[in-house]
N, C-alpha and C. Protein backbone atom coordinates (compact mmCIF):
# COMPACT_ATOMS: atom_id res chain seq x y z
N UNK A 1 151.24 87.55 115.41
CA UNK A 1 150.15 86.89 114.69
C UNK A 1 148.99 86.59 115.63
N UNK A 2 149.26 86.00 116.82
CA UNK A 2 148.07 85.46 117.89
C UNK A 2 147.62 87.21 118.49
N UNK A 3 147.99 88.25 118.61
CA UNK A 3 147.53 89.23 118.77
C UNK A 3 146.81 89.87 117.92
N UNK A 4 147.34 89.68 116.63
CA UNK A 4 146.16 90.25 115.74
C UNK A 4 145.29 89.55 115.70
N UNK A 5 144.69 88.20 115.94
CA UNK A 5 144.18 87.50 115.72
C UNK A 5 143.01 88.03 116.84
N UNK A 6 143.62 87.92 118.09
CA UNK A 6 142.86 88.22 119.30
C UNK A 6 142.38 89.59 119.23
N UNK A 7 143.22 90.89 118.84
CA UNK A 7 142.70 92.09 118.15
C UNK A 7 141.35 92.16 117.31
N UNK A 8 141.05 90.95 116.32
CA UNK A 8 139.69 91.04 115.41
C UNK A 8 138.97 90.70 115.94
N UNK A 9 139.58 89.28 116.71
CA UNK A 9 138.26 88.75 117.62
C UNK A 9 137.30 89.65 118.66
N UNK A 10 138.08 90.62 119.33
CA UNK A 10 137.69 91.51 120.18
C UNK A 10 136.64 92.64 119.54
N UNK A 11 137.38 92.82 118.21
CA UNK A 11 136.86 93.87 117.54
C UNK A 11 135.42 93.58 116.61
N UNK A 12 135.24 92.46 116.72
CA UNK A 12 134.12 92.17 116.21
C UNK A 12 133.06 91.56 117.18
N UNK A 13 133.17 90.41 118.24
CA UNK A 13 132.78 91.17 119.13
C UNK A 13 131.98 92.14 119.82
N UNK A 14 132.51 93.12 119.43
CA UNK A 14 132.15 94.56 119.51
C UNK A 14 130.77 95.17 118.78
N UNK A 15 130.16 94.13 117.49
CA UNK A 15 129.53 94.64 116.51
C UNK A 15 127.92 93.65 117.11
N UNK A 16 126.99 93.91 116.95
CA UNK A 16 126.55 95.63 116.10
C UNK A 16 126.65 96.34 117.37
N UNK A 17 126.80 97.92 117.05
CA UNK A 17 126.64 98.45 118.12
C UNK A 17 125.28 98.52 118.49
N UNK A 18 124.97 98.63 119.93
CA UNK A 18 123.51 98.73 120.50
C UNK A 18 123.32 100.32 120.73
N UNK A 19 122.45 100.55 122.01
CA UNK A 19 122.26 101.97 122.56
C UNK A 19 121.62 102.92 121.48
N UNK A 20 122.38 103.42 120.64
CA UNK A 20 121.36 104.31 119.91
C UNK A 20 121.32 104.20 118.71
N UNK A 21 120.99 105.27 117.61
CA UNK A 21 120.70 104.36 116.90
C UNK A 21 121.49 105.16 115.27
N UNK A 22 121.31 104.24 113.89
CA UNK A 22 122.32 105.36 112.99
C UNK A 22 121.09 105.17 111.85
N UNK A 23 120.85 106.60 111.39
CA UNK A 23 119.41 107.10 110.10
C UNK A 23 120.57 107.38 109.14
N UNK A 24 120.34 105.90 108.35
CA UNK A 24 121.21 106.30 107.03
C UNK A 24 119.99 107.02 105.95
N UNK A 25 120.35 108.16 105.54
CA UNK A 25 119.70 108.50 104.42
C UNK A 25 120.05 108.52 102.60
N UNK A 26 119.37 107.61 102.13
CA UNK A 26 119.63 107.06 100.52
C UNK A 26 118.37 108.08 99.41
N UNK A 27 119.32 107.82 98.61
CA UNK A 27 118.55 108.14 97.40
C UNK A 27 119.05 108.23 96.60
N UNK A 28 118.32 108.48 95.22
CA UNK A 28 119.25 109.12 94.15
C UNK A 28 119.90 110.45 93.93
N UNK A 29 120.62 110.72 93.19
CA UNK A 29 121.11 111.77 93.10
C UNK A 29 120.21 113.09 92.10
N UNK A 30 120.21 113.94 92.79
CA UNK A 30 119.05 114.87 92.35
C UNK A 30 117.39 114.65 93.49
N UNK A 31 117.80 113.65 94.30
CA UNK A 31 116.03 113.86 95.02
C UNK A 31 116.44 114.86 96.21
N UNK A 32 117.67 115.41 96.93
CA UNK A 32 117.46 116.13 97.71
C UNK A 32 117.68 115.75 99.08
N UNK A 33 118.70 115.17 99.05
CA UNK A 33 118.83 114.27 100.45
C UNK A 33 119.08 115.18 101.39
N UNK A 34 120.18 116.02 100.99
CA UNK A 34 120.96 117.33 101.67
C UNK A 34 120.22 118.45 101.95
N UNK A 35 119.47 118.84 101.10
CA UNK A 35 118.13 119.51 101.37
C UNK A 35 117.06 119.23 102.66
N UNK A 36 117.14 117.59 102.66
CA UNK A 36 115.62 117.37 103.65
C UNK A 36 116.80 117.41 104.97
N UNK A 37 117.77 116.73 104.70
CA UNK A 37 119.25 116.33 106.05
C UNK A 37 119.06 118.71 106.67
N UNK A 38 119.35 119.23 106.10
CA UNK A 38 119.53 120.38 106.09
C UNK A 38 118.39 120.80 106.84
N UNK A 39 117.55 120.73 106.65
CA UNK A 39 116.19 121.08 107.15
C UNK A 39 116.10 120.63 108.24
N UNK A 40 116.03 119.46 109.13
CA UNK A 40 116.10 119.22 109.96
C UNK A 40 117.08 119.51 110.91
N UNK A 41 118.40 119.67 110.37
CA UNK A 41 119.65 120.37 111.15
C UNK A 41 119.36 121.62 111.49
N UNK A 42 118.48 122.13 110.87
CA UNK A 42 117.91 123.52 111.28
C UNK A 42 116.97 123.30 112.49
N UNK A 43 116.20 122.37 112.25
CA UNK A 43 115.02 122.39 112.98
C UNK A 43 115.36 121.60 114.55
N UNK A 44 116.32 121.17 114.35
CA UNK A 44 117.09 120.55 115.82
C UNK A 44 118.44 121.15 116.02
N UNK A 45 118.62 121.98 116.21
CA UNK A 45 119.66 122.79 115.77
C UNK A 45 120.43 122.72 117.62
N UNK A 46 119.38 122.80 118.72
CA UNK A 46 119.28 122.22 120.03
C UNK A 46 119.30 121.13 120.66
N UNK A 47 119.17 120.12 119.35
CA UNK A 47 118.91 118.61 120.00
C UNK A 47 120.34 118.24 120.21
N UNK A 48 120.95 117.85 121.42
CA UNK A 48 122.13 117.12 121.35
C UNK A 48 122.44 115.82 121.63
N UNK A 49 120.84 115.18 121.60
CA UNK A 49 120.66 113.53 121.24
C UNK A 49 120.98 113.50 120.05
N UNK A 50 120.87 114.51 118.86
CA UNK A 50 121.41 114.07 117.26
C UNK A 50 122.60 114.39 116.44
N UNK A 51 123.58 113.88 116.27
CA UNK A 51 124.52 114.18 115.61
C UNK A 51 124.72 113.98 114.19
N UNK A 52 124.35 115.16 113.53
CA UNK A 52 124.57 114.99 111.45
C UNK A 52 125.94 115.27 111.32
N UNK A 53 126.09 113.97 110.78
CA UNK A 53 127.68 113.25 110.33
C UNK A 53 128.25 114.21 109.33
N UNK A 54 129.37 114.67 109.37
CA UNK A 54 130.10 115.19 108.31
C UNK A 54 130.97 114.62 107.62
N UNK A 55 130.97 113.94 106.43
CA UNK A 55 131.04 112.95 105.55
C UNK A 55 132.78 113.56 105.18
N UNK A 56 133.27 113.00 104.95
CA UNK A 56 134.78 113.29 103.91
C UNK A 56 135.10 112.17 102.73
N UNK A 57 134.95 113.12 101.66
CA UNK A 57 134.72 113.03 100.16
C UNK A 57 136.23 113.30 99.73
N UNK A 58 136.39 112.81 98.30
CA UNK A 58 137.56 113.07 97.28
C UNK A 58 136.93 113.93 96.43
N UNK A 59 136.45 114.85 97.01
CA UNK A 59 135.81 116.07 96.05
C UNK A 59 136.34 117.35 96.75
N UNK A 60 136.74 118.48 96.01
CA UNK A 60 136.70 119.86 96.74
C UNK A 60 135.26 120.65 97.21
N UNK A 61 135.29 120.96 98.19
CA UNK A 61 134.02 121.39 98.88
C UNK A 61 133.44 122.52 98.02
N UNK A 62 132.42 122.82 97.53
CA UNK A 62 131.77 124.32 96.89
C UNK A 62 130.68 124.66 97.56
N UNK A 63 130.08 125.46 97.23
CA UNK A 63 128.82 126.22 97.65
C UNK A 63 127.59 125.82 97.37
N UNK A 64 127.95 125.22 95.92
CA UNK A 64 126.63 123.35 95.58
C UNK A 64 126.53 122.43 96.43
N UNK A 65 127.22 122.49 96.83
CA UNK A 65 127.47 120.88 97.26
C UNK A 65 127.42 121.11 98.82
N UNK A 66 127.22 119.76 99.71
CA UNK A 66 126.75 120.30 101.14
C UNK A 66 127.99 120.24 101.52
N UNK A 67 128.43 120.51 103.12
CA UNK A 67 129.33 120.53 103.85
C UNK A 67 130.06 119.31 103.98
N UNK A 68 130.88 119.53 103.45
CA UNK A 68 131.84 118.01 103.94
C UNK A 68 133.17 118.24 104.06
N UNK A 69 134.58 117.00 104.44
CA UNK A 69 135.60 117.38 104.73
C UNK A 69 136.33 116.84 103.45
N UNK A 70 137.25 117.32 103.03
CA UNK A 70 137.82 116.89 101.62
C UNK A 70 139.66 116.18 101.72
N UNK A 71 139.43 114.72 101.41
CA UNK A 71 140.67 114.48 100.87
C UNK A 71 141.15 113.90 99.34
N UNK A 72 142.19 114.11 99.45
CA UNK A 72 142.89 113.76 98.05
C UNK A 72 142.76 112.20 97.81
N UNK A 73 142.80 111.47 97.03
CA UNK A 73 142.78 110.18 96.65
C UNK A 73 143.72 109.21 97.73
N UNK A 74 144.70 109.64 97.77
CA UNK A 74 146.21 108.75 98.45
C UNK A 74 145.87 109.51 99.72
N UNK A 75 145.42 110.51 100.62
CA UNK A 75 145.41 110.70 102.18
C UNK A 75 143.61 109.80 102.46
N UNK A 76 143.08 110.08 101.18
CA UNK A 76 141.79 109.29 101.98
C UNK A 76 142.62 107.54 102.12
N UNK A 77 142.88 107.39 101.34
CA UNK A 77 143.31 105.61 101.39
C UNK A 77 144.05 105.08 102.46
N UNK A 78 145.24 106.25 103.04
CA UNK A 78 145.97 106.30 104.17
C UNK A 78 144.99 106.17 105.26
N UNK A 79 144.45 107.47 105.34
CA UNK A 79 143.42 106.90 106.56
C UNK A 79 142.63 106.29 106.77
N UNK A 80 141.52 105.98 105.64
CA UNK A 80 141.12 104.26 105.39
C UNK A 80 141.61 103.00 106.04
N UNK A 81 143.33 103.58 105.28
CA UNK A 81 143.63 101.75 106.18
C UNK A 81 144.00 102.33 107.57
N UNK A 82 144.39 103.33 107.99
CA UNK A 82 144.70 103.50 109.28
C UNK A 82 143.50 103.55 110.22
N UNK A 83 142.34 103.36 109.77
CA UNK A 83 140.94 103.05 110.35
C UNK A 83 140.09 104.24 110.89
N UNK A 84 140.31 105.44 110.28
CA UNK A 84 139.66 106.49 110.11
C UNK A 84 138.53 106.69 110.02
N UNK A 85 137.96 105.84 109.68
CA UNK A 85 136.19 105.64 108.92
C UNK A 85 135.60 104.40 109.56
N UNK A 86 134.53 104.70 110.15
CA UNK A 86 133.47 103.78 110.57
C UNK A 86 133.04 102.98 109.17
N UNK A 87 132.90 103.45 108.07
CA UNK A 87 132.59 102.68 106.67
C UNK A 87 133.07 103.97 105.79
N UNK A 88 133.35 103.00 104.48
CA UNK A 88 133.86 104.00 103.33
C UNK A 88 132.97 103.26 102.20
N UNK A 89 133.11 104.01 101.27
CA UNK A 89 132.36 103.38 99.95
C UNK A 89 132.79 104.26 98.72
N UNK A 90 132.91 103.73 97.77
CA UNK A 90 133.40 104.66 96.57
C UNK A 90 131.93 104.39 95.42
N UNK A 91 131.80 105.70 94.84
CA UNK A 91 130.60 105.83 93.76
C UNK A 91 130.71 106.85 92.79
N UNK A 92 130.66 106.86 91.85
CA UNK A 92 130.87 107.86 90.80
C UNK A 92 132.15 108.17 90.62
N UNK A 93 133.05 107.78 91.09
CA UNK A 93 134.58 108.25 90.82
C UNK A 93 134.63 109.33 91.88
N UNK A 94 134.16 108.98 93.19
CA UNK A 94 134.48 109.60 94.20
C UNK A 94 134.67 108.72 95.44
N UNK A 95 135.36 108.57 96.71
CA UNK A 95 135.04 107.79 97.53
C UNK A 95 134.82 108.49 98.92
N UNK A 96 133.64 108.20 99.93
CA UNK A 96 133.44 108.63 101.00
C UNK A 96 133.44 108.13 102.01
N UNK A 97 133.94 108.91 103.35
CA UNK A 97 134.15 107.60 104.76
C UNK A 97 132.99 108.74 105.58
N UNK A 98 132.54 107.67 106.68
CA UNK A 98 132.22 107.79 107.44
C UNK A 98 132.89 107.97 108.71
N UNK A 99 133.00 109.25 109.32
CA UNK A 99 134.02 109.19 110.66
C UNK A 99 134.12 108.02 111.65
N UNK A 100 135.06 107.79 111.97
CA UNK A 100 135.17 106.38 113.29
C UNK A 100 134.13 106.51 114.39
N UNK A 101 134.43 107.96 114.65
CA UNK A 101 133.91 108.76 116.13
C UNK A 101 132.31 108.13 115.78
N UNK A 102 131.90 108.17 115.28
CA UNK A 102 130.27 107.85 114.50
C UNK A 102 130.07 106.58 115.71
N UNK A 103 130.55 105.49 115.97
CA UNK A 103 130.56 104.43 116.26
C UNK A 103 130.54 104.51 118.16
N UNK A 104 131.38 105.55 118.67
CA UNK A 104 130.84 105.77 119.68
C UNK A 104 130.12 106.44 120.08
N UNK A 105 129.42 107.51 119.07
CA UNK A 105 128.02 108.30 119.39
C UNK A 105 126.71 107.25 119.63
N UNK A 106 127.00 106.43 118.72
CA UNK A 106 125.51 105.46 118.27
C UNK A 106 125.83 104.50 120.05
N UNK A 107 127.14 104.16 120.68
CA UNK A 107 127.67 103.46 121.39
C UNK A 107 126.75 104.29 122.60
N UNK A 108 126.65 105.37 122.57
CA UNK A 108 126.51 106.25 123.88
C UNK A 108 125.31 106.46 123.67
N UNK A 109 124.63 106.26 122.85
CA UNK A 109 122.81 106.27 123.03
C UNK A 109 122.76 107.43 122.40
N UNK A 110 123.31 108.11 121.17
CA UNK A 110 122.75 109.34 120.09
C UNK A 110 122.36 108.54 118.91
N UNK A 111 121.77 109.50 117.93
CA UNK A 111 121.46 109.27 116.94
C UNK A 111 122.33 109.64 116.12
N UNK A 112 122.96 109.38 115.25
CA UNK A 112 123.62 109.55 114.22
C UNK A 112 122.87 109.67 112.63
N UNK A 113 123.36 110.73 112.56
CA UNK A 113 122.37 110.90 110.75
C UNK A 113 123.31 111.09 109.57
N UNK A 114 123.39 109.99 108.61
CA UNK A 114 124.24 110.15 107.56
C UNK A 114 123.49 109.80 106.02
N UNK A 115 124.33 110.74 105.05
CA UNK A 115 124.11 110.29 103.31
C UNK A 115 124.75 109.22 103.18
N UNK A 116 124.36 108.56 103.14
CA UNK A 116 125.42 107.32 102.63
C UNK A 116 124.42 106.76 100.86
N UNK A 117 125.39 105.27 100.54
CA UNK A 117 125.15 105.19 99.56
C UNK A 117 123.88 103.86 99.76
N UNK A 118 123.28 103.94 98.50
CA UNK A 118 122.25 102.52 98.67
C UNK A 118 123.18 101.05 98.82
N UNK A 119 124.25 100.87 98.22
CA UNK A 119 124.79 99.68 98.59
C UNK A 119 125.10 99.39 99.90
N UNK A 120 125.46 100.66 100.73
CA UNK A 120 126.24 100.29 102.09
C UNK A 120 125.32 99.47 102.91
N UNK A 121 124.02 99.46 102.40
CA UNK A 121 123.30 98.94 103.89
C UNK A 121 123.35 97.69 104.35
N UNK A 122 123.66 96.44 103.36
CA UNK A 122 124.33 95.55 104.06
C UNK A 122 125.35 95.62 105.32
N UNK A 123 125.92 96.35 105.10
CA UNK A 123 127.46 96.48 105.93
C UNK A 123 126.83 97.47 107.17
N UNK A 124 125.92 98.39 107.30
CA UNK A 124 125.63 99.19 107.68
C UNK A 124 124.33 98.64 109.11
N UNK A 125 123.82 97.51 108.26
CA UNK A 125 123.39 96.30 109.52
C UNK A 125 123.63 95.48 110.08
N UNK A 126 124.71 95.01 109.61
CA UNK A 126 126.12 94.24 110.55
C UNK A 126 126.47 94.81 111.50
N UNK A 127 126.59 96.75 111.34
CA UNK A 127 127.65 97.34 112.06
C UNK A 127 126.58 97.76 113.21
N UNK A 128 125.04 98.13 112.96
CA UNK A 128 124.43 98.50 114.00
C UNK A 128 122.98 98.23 114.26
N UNK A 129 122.75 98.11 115.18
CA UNK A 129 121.53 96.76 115.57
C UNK A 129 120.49 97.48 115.12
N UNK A 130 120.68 99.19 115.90
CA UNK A 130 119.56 99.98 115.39
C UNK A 130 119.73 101.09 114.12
N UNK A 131 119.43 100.14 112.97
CA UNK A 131 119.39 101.06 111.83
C UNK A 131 117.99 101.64 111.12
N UNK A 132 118.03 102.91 110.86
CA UNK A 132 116.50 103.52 110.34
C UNK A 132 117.33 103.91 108.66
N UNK A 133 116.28 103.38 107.93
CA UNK A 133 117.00 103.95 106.12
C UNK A 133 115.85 104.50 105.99
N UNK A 134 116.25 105.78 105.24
CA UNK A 134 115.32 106.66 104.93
C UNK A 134 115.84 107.09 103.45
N UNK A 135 114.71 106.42 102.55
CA UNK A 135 114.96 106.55 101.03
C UNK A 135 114.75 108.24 100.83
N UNK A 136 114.75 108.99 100.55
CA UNK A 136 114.01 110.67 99.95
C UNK A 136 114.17 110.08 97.99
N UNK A 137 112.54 110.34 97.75
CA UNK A 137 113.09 110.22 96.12
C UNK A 137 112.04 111.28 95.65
N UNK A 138 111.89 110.86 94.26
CA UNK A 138 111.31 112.08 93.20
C UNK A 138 111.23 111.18 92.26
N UNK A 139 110.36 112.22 91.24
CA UNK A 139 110.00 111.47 90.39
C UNK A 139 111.28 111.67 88.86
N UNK A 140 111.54 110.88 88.16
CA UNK A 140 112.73 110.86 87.34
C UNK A 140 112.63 112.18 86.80
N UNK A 141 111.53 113.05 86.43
CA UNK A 141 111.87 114.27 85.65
C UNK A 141 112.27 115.19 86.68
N UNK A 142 111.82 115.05 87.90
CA UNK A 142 112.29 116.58 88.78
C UNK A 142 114.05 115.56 88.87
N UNK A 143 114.29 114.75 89.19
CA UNK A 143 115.45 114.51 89.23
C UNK A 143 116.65 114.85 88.22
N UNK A 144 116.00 114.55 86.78
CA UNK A 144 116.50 115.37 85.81
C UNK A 144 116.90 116.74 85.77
N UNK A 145 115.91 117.28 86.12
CA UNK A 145 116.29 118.94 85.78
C UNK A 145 116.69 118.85 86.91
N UNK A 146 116.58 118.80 88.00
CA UNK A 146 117.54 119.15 89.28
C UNK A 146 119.29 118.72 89.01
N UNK A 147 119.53 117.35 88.09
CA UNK A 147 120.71 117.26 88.00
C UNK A 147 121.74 118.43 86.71
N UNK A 148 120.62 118.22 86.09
CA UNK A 148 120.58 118.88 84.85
C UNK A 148 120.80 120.53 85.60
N UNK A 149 120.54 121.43 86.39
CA UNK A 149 120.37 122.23 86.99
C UNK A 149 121.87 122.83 87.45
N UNK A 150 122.77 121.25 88.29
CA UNK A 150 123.80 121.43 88.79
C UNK A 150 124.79 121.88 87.48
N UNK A 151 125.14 121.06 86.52
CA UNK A 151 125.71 121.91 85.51
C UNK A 151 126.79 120.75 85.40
N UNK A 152 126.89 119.86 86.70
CA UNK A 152 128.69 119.06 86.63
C UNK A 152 128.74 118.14 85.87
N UNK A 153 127.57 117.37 85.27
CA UNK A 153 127.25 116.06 83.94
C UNK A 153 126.74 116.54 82.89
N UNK A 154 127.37 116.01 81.83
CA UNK A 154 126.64 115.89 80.61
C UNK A 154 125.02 115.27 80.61
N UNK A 155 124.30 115.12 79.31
CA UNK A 155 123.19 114.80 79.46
C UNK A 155 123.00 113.36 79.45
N UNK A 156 124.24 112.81 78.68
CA UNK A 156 124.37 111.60 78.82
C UNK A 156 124.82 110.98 80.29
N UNK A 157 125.55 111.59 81.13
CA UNK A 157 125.91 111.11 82.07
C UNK A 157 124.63 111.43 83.19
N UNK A 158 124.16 112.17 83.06
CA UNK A 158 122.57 112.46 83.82
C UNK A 158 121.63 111.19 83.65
N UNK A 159 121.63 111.08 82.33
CA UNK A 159 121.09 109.74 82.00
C UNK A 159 121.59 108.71 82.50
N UNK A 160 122.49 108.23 82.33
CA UNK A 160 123.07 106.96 83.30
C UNK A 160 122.75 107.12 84.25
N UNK A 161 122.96 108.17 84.77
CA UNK A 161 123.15 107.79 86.82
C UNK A 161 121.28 107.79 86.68
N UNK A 162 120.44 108.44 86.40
CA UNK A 162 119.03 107.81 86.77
C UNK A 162 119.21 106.44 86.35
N UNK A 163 119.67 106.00 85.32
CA UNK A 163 119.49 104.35 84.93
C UNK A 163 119.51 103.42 86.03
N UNK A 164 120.53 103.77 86.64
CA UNK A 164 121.48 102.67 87.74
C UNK A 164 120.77 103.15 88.33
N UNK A 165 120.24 104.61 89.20
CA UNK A 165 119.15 104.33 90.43
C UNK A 165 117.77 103.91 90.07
N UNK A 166 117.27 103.68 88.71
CA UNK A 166 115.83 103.08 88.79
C UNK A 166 116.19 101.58 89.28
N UNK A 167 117.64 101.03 88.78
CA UNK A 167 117.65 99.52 88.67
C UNK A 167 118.05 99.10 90.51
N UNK A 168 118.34 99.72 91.32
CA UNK A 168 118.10 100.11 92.42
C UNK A 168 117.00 99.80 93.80
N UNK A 169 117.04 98.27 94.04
CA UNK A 169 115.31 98.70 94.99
C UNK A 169 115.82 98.28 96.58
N UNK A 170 115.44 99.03 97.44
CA UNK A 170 115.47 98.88 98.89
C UNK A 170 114.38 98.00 99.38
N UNK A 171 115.13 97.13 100.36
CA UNK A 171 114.63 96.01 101.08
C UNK A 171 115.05 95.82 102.59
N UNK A 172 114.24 95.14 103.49
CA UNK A 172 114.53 95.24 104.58
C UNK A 172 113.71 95.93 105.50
N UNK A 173 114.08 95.21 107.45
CA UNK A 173 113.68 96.11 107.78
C UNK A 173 113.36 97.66 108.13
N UNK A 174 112.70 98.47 108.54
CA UNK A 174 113.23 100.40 109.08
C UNK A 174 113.73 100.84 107.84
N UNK A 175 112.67 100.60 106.80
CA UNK A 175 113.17 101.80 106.01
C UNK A 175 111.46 102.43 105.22
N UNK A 176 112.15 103.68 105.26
CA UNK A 176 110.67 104.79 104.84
C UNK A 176 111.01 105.61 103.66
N UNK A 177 110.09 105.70 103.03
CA UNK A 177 110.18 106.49 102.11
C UNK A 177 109.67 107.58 101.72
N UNK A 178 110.08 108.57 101.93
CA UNK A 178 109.78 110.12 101.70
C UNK A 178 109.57 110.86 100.04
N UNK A 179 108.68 111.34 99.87
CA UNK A 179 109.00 112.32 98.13
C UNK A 179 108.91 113.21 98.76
N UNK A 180 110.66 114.00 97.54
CA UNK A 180 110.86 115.16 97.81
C UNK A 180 110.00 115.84 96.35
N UNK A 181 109.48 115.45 96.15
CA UNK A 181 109.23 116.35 94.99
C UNK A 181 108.27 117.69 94.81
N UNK A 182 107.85 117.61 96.18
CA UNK A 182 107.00 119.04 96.54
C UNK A 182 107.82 119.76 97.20
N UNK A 183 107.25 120.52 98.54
CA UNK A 183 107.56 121.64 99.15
C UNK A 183 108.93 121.09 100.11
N UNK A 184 109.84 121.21 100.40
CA UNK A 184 110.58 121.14 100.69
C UNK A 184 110.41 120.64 102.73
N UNK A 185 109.16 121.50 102.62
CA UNK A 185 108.91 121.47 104.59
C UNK A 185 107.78 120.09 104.77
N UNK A 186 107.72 119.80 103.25
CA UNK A 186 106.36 118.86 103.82
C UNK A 186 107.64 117.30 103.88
N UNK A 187 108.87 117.01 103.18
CA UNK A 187 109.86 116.13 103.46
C UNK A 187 110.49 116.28 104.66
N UNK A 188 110.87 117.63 104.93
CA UNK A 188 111.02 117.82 105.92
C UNK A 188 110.64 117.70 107.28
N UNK A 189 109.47 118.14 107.88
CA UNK A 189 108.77 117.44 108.46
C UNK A 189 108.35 115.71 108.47
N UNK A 190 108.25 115.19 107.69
CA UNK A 190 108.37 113.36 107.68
C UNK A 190 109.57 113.17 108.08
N UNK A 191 110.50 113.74 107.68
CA UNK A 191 112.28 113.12 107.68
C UNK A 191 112.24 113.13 109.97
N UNK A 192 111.66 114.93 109.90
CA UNK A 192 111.60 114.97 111.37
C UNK A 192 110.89 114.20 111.98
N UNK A 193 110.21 113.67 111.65
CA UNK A 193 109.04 112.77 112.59
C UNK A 193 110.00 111.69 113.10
N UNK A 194 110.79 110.84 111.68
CA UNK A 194 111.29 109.80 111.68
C UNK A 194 112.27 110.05 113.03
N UNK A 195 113.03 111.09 113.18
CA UNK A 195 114.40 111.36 113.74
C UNK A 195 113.87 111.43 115.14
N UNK A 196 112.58 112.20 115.45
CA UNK A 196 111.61 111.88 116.79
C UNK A 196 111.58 110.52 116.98
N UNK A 197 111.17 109.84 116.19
CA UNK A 197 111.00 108.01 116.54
C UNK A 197 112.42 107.54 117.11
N UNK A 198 113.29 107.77 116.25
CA UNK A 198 114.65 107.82 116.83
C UNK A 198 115.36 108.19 118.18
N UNK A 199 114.87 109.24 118.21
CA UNK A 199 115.48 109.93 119.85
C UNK A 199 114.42 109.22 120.60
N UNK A 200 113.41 108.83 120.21
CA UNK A 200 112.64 107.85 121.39
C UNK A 200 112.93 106.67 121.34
N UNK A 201 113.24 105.72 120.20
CA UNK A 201 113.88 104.38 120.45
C UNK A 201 115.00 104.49 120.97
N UNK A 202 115.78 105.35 121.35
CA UNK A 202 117.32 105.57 122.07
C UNK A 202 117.18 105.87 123.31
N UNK A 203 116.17 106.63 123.97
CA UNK A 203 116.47 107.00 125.20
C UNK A 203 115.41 105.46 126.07
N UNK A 204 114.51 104.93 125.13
CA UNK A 204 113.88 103.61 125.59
C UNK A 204 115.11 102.82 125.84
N UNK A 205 115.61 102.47 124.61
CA UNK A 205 117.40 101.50 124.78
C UNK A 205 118.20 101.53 125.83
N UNK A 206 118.42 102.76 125.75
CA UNK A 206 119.00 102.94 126.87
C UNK A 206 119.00 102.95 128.20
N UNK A 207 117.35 103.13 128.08
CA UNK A 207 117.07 102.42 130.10
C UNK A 207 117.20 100.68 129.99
N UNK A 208 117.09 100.29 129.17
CA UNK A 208 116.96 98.68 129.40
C UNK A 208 118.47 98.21 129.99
């Protein structure tokens, strides 16, 4: 009992991490997060100050959908509690972790770039001193037909999920907001600028 005790104490402690820094990227579903995240993974494809997180979902991976690692309901929960995930969050009848390893990249002065969800960011500024949120949105009709596009919701269920992200508003400090609703390179480029600000607030951090 006095060891676990001394175990949390240590482990918290520990929080927020300093040194570098973690670009959570939010939005709704249909503005293109993976798209602008994608673009830039291209465009730093050399940078090894930045590490884009590979998320593991309770979804099977397809050719829609971006790169991620896939578990079943009962192995994600296992490794959940076995502490697998820097943060987890469940949304839509799916749940996603964030790798552990995440926690000593940001520890060692990288940037870390993840999708995460709009609720996490409470938890997500507890966990690290230097957080950048980067909303990507659109306007509700390109979001529509873009969801509408994928084929996996009804029209009613398209409808809901815009509902719940209009009712939705971001607050706080370090966060920017990008529209994807044009050319794909002109988000792109902003998303990159941001991730430049980044690799320069990290390698500043890190001399101090």
């Amino acid at each position: 009992m006095v060891s676990a005790l001394i175990e949390r104490e240590l482990s918290a402690a520990a929080f927020p991490i300093r040194e570098g820094v973690f670009v959570a990227v939010v939005g709704p579903s249909g503005a293109g997060k993976d798209t602008v995240i994608g673009y830039a993974r291209a465009l730093f494809a050399e940078e090894s100050r930045l590490e884009f997180v590979r998320r593991v979902i309770t979804r099977p991976s397809d050719a829609a959908s971006e790169e991620h690692d896939t578990l079943a309901d009962a192995a994600f929960a296992e490794a959940e509690a076995d502490g697998a995930f820097a943060i987890s969050w469940e949304a839509h009848g799916l749940r996603y972790g964030i790798p552990a390893e995440v926690d000593s990249s940001v520890a060692n002065g990288r940037v870390a770039v993840a999708n995460v969800s709009r609720a996490i960011i409470p938890k997500l500024r507890e966990r690290y001193a230097n957080l950048a949120v980067v909303e990507i949105t659109a306007s509700p009709e390109i979001l529509a037909e873009r969801l509408a596009m994928r084929g996996r919701e009804s029209r009613g269920e398209v409808l809901a999920r815009l509902s719940r992200s209009a009712n939705v508003a971001l607050s706080g400090p370090g966060v920017t907001s990008i529209d994807n609703g044009g050319p794909r390179e002109a988000a792109g480029e902003r998303f990159a600028e941001v991730l430049r600000k980044a690799m320069a607030f990290s390698d500043i951090s890190g001399m101090i």
